[in-house]
Protein backbone atom coordinates (compact mmCIF):
# COMPACT_ATOMS: atom_id res chain seq x y z
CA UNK A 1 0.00 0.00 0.00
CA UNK A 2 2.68 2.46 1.12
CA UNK A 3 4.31 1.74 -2.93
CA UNK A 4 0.79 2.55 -4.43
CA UNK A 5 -0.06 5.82 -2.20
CA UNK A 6 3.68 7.08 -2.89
CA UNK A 7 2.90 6.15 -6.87
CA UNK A 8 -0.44 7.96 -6.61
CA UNK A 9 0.82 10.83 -4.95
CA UNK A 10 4.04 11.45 -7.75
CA UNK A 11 1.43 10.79 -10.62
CA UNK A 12 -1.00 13.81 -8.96
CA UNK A 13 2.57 16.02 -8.85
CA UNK A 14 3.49 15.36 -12.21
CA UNK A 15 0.22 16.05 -13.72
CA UNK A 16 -0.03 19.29 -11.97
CA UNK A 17 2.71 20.85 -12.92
CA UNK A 18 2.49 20.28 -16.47
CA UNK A 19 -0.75 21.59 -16.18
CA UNK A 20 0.72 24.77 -15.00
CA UNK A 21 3.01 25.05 -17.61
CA UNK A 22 0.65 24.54 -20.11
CA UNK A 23 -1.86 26.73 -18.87
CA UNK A 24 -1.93 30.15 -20.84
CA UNK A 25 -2.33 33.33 -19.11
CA UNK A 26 -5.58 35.37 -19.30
CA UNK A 27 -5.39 38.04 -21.61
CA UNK A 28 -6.54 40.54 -19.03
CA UNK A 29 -3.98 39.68 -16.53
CA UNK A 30 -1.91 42.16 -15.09
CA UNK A 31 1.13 39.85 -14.06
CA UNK A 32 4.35 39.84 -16.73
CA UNK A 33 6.00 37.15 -17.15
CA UNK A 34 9.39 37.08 -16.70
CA UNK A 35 10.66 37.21 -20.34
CA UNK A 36 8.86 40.54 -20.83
CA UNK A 37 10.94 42.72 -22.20
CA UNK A 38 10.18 46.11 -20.45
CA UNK A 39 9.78 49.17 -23.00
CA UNK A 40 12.14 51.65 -23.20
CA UNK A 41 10.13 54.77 -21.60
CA UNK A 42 10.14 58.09 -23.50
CA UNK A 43 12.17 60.37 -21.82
CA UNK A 44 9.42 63.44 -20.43
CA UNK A 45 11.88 66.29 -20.63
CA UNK A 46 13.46 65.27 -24.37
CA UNK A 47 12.43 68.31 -27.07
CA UNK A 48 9.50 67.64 -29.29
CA UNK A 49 10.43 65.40 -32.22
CA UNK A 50 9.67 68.64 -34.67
CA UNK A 51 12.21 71.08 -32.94
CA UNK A 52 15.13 68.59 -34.72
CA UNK A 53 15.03 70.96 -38.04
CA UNK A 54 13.40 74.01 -37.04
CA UNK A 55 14.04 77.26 -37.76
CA UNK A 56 13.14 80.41 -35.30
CA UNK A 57 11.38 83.58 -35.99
CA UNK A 58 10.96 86.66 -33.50
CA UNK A 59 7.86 88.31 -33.58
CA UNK A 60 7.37 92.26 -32.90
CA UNK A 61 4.07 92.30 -33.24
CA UNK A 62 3.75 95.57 -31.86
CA UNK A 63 5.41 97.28 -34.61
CA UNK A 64 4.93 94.23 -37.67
CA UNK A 65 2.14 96.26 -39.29
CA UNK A 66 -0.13 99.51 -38.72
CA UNK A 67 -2.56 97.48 -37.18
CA UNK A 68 -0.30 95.93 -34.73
CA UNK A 69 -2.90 93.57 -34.70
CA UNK A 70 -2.97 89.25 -34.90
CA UNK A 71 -5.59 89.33 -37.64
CA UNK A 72 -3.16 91.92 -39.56
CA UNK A 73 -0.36 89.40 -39.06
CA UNK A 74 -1.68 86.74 -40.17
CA UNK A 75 -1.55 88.31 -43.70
CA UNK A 76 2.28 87.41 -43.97
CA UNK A 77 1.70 83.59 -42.76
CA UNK A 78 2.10 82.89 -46.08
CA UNK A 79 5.17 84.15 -46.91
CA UNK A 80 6.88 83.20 -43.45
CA UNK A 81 5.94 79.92 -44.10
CA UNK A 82 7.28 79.96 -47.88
CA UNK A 83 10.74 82.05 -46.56
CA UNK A 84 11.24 78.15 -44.23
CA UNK A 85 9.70 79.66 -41.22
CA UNK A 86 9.03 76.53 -37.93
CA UNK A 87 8.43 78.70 -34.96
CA UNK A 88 6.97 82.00 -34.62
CA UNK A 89 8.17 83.61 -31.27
CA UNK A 90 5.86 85.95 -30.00
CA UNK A 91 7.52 88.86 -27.76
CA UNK A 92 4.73 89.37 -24.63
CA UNK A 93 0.98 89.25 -25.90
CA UNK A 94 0.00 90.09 -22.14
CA UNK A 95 -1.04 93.45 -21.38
CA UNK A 96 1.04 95.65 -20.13
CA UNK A 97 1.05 97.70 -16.68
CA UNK A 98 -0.07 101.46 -16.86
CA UNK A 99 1.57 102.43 -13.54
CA UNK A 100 4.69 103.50 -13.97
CA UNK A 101 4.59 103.07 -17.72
CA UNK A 102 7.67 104.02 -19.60
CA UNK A 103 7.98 106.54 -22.55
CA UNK A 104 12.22 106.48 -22.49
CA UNK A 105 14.77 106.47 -20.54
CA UNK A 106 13.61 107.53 -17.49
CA UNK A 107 10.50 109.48 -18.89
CA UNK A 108 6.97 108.09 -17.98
CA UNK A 109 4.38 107.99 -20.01
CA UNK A 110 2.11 110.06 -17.74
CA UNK A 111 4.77 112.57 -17.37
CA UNK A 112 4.79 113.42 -21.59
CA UNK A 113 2.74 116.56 -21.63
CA UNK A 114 1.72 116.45 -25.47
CA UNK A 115 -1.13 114.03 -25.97
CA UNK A 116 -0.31 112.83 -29.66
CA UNK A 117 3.34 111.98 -28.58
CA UNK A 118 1.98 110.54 -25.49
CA UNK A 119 -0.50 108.12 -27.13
CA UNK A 120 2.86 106.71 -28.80
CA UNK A 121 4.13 105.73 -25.92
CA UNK A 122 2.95 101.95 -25.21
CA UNK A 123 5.12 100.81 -22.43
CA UNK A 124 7.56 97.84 -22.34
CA UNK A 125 5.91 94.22 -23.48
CA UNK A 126 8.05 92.68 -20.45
CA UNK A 127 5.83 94.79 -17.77
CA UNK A 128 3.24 92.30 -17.69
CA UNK A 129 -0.22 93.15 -15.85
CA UNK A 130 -2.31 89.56 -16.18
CA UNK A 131 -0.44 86.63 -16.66
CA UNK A 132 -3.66 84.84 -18.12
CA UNK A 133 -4.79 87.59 -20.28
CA UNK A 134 -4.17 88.89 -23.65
CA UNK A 135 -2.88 92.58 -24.73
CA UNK A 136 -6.26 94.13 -26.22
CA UNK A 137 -4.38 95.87 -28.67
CA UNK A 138 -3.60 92.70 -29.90
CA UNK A 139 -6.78 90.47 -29.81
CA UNK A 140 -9.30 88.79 -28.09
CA UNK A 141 -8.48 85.44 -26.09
CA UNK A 142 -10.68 83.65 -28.52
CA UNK A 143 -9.10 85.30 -31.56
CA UNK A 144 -5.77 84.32 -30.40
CA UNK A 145 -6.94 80.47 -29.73
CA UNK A 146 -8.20 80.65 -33.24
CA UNK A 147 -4.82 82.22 -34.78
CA UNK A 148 -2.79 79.07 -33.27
CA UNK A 149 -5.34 76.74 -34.96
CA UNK A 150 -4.55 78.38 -38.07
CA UNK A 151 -0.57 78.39 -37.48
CA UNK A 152 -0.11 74.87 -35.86
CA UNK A 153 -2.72 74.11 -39.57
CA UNK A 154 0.36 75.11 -41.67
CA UNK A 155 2.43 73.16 -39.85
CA UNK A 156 4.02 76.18 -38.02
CA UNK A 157 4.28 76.88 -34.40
CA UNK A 158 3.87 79.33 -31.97
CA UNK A 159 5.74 80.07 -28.50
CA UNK A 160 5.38 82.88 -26.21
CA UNK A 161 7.30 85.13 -24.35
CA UNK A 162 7.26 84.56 -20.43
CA UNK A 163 8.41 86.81 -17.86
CA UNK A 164 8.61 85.13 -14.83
CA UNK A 165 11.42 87.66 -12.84
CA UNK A 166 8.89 90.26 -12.29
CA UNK A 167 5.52 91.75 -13.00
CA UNK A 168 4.22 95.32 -13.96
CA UNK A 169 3.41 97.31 -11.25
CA UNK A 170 -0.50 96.88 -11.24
CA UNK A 171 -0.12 93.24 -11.73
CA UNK A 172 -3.24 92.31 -9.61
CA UNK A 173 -0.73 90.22 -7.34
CA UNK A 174 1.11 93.31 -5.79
CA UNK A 175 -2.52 94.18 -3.47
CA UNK A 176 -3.73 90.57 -3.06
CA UNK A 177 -0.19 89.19 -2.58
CA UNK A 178 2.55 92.03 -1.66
CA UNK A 179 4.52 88.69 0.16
CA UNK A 180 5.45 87.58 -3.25
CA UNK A 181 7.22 90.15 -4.05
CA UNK A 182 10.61 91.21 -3.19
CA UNK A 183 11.17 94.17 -0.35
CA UNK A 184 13.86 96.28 0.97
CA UNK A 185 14.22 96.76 4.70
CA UNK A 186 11.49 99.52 4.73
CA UNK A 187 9.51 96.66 3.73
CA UNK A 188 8.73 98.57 0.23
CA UNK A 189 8.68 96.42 -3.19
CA UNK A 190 11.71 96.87 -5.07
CA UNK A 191 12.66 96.96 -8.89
CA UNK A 192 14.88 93.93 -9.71
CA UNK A 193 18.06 93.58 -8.37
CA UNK A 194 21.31 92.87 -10.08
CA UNK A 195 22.85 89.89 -8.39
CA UNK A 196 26.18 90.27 -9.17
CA UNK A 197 26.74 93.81 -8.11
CA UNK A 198 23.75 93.97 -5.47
CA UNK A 199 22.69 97.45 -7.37
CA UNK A 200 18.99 97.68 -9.47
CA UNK A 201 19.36 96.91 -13.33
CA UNK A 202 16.98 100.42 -14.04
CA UNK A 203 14.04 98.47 -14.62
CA UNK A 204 11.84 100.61 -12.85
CA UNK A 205 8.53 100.18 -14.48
CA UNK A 206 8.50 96.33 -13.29
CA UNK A 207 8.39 94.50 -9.46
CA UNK A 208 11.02 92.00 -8.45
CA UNK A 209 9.03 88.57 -7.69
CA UNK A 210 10.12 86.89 -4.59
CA UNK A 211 10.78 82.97 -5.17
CA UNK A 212 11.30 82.26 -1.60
CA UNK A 213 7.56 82.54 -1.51
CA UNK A 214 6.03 78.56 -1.96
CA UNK A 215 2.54 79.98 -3.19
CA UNK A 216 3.78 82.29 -5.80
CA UNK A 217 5.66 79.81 -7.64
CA UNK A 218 2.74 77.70 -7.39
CA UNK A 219 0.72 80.44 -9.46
CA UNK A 220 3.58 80.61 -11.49
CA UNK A 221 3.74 76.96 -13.19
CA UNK A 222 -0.02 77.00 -13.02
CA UNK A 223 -0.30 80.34 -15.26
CA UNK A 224 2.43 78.58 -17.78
CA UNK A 225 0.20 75.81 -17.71
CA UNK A 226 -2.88 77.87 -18.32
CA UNK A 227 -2.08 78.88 -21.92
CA UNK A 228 -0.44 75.34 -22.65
CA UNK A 229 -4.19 73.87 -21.87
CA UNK A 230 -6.42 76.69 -22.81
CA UNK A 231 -4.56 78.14 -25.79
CA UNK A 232 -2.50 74.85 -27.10
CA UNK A 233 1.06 76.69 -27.70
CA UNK A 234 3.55 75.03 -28.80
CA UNK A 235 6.11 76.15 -25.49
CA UNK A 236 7.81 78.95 -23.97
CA UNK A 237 10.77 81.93 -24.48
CA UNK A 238 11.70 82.68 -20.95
CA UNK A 239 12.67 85.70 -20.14
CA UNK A 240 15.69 86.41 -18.08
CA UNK A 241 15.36 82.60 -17.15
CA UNK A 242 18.80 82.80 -15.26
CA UNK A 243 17.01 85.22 -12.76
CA UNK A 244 14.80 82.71 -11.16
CA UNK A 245 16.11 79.92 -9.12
CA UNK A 246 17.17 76.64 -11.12
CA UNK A 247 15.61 75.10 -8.23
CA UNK A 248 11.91 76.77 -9.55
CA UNK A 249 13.08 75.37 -12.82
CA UNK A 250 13.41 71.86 -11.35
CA UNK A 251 9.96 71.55 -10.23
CA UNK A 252 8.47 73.74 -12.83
CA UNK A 253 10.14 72.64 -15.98
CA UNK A 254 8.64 68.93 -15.95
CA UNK A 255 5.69 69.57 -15.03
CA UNK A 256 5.28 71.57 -18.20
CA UNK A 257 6.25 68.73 -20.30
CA UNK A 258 3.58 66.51 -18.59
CA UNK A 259 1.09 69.14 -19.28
CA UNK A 260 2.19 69.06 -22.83
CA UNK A 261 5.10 68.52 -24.97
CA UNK A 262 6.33 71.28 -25.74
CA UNK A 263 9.51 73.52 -26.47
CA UNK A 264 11.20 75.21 -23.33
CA UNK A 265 14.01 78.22 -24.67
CA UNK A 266 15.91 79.97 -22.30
CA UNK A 267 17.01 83.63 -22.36
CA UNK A 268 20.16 82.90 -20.56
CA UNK A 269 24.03 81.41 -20.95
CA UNK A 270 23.71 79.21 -17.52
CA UNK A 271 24.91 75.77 -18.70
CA UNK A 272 23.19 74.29 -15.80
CA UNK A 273 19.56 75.11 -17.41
CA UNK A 274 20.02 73.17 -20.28
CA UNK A 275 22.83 70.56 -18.58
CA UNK A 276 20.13 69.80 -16.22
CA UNK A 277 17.59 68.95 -18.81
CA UNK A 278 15.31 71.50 -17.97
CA UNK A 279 15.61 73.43 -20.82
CA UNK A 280 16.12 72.38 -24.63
CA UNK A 281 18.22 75.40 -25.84
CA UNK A 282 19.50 78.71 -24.77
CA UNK A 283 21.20 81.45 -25.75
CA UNK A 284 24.02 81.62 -27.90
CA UNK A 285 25.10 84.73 -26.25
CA UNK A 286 28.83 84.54 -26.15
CA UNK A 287 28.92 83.43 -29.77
CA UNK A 288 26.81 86.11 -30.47
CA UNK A 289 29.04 88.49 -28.96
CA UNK A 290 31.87 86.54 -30.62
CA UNK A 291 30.34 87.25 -34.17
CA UNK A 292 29.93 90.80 -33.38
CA UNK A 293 34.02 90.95 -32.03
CA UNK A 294 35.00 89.31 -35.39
CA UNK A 295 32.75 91.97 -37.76
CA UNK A 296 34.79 94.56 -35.83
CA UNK A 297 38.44 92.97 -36.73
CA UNK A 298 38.53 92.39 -32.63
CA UNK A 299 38.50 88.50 -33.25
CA UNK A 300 39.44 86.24 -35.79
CA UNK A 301 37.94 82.49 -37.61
CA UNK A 302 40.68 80.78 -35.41
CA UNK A 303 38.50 82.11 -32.20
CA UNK A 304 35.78 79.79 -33.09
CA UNK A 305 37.70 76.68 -32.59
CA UNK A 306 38.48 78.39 -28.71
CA UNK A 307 34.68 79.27 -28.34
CA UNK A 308 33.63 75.41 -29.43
CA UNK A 309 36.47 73.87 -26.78
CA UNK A 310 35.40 75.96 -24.05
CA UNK A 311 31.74 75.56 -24.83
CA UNK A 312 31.78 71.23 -25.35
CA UNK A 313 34.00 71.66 -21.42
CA UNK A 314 30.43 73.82 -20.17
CA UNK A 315 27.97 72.01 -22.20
CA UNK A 316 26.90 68.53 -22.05
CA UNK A 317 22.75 68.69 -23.12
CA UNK A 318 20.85 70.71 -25.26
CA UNK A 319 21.58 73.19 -27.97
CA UNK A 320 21.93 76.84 -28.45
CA UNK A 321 20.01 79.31 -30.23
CA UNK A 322 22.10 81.47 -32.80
CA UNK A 323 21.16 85.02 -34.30
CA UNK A 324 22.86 88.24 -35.67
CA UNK A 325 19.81 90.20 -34.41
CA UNK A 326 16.50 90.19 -31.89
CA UNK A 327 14.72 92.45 -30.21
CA UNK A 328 17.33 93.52 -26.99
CA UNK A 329 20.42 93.77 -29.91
CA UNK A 330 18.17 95.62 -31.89
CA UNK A 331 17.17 98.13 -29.78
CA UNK A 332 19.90 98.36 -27.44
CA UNK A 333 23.48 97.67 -29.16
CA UNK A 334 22.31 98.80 -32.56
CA UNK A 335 20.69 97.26 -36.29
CA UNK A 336 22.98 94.77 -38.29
CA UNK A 337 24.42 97.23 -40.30
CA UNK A 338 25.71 98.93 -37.38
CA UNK A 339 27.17 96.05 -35.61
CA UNK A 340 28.38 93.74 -37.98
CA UNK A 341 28.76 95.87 -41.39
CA UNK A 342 29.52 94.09 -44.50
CA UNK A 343 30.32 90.83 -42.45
CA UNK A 344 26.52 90.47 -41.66
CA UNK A 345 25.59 88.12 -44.13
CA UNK A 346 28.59 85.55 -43.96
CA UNK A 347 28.13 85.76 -40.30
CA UNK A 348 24.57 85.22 -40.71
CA UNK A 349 25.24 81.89 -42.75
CA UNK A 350 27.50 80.61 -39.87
CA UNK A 351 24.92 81.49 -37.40
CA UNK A 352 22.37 79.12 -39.77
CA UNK A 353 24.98 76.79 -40.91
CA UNK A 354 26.40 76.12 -36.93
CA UNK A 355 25.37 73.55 -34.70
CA UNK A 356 22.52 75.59 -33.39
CA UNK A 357 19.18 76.63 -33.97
CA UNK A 358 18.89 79.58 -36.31
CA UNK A 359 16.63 82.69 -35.00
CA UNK A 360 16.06 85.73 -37.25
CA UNK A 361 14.13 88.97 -35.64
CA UNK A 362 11.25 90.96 -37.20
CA UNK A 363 12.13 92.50 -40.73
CA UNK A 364 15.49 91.14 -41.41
CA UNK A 365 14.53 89.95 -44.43
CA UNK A 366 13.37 93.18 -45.51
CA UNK A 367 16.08 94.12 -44.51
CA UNK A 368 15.99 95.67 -40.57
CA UNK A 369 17.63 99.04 -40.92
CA UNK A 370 16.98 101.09 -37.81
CA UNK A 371 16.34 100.70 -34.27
CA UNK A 372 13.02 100.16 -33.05
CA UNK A 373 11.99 101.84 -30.06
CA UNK A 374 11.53 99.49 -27.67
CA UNK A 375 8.69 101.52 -25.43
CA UNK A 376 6.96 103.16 -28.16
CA UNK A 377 4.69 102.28 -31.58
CA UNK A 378 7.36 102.40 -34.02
CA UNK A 379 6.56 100.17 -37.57
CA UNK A 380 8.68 98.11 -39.42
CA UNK A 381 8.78 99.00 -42.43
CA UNK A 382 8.43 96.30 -44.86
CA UNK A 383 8.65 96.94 -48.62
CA UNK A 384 9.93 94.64 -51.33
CA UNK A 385 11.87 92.37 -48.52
CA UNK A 386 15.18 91.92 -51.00
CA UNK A 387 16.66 89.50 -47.97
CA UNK A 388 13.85 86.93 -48.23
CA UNK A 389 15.39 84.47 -50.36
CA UNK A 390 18.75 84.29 -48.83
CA UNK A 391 16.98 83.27 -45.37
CA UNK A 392 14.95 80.90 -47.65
CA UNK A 393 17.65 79.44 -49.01
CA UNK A 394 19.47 79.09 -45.58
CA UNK A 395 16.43 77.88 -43.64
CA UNK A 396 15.12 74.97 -46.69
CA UNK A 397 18.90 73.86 -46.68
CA UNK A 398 18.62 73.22 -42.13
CA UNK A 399 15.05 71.64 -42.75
CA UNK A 400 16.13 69.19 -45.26
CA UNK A 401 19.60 68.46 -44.64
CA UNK A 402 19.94 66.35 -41.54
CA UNK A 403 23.92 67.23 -41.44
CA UNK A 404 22.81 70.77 -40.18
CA UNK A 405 19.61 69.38 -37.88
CA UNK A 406 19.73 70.54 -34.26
CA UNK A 407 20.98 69.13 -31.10
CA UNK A 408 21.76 65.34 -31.57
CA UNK A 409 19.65 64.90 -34.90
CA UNK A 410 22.54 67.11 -36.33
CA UNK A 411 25.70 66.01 -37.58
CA UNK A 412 29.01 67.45 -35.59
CA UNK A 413 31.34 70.23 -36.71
CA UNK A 414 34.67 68.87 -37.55
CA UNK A 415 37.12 71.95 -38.74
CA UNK A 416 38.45 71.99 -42.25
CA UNK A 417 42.06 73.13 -41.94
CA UNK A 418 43.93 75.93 -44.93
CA UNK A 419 47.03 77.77 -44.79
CA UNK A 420 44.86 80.93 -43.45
CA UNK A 421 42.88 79.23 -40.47
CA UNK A 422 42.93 82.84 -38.66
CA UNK A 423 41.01 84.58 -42.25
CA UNK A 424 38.74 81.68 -43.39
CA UNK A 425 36.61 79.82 -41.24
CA UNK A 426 36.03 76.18 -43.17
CA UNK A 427 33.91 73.48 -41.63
CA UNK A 428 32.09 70.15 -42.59
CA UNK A 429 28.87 68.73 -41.05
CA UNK A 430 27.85 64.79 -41.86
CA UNK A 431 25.11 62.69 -40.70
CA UNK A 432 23.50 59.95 -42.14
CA UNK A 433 24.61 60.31 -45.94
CA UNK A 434 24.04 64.16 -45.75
CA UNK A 435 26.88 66.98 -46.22
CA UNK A 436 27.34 70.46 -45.74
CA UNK A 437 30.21 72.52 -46.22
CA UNK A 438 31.38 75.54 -45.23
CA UNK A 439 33.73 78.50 -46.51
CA UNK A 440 33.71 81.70 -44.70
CA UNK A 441 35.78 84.74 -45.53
CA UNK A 442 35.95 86.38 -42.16
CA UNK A 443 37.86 89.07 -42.76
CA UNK A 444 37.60 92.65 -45.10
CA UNK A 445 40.35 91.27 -47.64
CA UNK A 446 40.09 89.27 -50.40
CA UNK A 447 41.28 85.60 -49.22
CA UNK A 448 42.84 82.86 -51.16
CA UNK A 449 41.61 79.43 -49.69
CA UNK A 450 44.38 76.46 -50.03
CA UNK A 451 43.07 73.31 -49.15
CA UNK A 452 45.50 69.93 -47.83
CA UNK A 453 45.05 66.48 -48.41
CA UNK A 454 42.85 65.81 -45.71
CA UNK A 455 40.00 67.94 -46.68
CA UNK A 456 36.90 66.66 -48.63
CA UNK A 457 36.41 65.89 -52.03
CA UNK A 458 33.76 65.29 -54.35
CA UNK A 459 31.12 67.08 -56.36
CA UNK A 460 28.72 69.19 -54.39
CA UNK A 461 25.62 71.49 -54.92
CA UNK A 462 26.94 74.94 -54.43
CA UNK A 463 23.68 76.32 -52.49
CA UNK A 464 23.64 79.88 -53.22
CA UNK A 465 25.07 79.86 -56.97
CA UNK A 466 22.30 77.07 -57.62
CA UNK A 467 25.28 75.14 -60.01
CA UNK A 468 27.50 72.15 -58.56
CA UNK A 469 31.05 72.47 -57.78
CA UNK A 470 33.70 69.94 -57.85
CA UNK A 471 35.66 69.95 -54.64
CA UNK A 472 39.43 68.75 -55.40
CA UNK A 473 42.27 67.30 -53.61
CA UNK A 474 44.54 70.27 -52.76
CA UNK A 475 42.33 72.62 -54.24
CA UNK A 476 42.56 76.32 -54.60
CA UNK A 477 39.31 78.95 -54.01
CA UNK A 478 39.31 82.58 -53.99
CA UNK A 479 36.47 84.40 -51.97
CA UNK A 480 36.12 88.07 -52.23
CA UNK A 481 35.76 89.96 -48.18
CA UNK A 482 33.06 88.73 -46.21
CA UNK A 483 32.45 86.19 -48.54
CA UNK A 484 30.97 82.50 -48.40
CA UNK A 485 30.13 79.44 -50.00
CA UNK A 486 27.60 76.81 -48.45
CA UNK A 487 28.52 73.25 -50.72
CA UNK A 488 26.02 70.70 -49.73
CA UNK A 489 24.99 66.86 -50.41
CA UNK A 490 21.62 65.00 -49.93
């Protein structure tokens, strides 16, 4: 008996488990097995899939037409989008403060004594009164909700400017919340504050925000969030983003994301916004500054090999934003012309042709040739825009060349050596089967570039001269001052 119950008893075992194995599991289960294979999560804070070959565009909208109206903007969608045009970058569409409005300088509005000048006068975009609310002058809510339909329908997009370092003066916040705002020891609200030399940057028309106060970055992220819900932009210009705390950005940053993807730009040179993941570009201020030094005969091509060390040593996320103008330059350091002379439109093709973003501001391709007041009603005035096709040509050739697409969709910069590295800046981009070249005459003389036997060969579109060119071993080119030649393979 003992034999037979121990028989019995295996036989029950054995059947068991093979039933087990055999059995399959219910469709509606929510237990993996172990040879799942887990999949890879998306990564929240990673830029939007179409920011990898888009180009930027700075919106004045103040002073784009008579109007200064949406509905009279939307008139030159058309073109913007036929000139390569990806984002349109709105300066501030909130209203702006009345109290302490400024005319100039230190003039306020309420202080001009002639009413026609004084109706000029509208104030700086940055001294923001409502947060959730949308400049009159400009359009209604609705209208605006409507325009971003219509953009996002050409397969444009559309960020804002956000100015989260202060507020205008009769900001609603300042009576109901006075604690969020930053006081001296009289326990008076302040102006911002330069942090580096403890003494106020002249911004008198605005209120420094204090973001030691919990609830007031709460209604912060919450207003950001607001017009990424309500509105359905496509992400944010922050202003003066290097003001505020990186530990607001921290908290702030992915929750945007969650709320929607979207793109995040930062007015600022901090590596640590972008490093940290926070932000998907910045700045390309000290290149910037770097182009300006080289128009002036200050620096030379061989100083962009230093920048590009110095910058991969500070830099390991994100990309930078490059320009020759915006709105600050503009208005502040001078027009193109005035900065960067005859070198403006080779250093605008390095600025397109970097690793980068490419921005452009309000009526450079007309082009741009004054400064627009920056407080007051002052039109661009557009004409027969004779610069139009040589952004076009720059901004089809970064769409549809993945060598020059931004961040890591982008091929790398690898320096072409000649005998006159400190005159011509030369440089190749690759990725995927794609090419760009690059010749830049950075200097006022007429240069004669002499290529080794390590540079690259092969027949190439030439971009601008819309004819192919036959790049040689040891080859010999001649470009005339400030001159350039974009080569390029698809």
């Amino acid at each position: 008996m003992k034999s037979n119950f121990q028989f019995l008893t295996l036989f029950f075992i054995v059947i068991t488990i093979l039933f087990a194995c055999n059995t399959e599991k219910p469709t509606n289960s929510n237990v993996e097995t172990v040879t799942t294979k887990e999949q890879p999560k998306k990564d929240v804070m990673a830029p939007p899939e179409w920011v990898k070959n888009a180009n930027m565009y700075e919106v004045n909208l103040r002073n784009y037409t008579e109007e200064g109206t949406l509905a009279a903007f939307k008139k030159h969608l058309p073109r913007l989008k036929d000139m390569g045009v990806d984002i349109l970058w709105f300066m501030p569409i909130h209203p702006i403060s009345e109290v302490k409005r400024k005319a100039k300088d230190d003039l306020l509005v309420k202080d001009v004594k002639d009413e026609a000048e004084r109706a000029k006068y509208k104030g700086s975009p940055y001294a923001v009164q409502d947060y959730k609310a949308i400049n009159p002058d400009f359009a209604t809510m609705e209208e605006f909700k409507t325009f971003v339909k219509d953009v996002q329908a050409l397969g444009m997009r559309v960020i804002i400017d956000w100015v989260p370092n202060h507020t205008g003066w009769d900001h609603r916040w300042i009576t109901e919340h006075p604690d969020w705002y930053t006081k001296n020891d009289k326990g008076e609200i302040i102006d911002p504050i330069n942090p580096e030399t403890k003494e106020p940057w002249g911004w008198t028309d605005v209120a420094d925000l204090n973001y030691d106060n919990s609830d007031m970055r709460e209604a912060m992220v919450e207003a950001m969030q607001f017009w990424l819900k309500e509105t359905n932009i496509d992400g944010f210009r922050v202003d003066v983003a290097h003001g505020v705390p990186t530990n607001f950005w921290d908290d702030a940053c992915p929750r945007l994301m969650k709320t929607k993807e979207c793109l995040l730009l930062a007015e600022a040179a901090v590596p640590y916004l972008i490093n940290s993941g926070n932000f998907h570009l910045d700045y390309g201020w000290p290149f910037h500054h770097l182009m300006n030094d080289i128009a002036k005969g200050k620096k030379n091509a061989s100083d962009i090999d230093a920048y590009l060390k110095e910058d991969k040593t500070t830099h390991s996320k994100g990309f930078h934003l490059h320009f020759t103008s915006n709105h600050d330059e503009n208005a502040w350091n001078g027009t193109t012309a005035e900065r960067m002379g005859e070198a403006h439109d080779a250093l605008a093709v390095l600025a397109a042709t970097f690793d980068g973003m490419p921005l452009i501001y309000s009526g450079q391709e007309e082009p741009l040739t004054k400064r627009l007041d920056f407080f007051a009603k002052d039109i661009i005035p557009f004409n027969d825009y004779k610069k139009a096709d040589f952004y076009k040509t720059l901004f089809l050739l970064k769409k549809n060349n993945q060598a020059l697409w931004n961040g890591d969709w982008g091929g790398q910069l690898q320096r072409i050596s000649t005998k006159n590295d400190e005159s011509i800046y030369a440089f190749q981009r690759e990725k995927d089967g794609d090419k760009v070249i690059v010749f830049l005459n950075l200097t006022d003389q007429l240069q004669k570039i002499q290529l080794d036997e390590t540079a690259p060969t092969g027949v190439y579109s030439n971009v601008f001269e819309n004819s192919t060119f036959d790049l040689k071993p040891s080859a010999e080119m001649t470009l005339n001052p400030w001159g350039y030649m974009v080569l390029a393979r698809e």
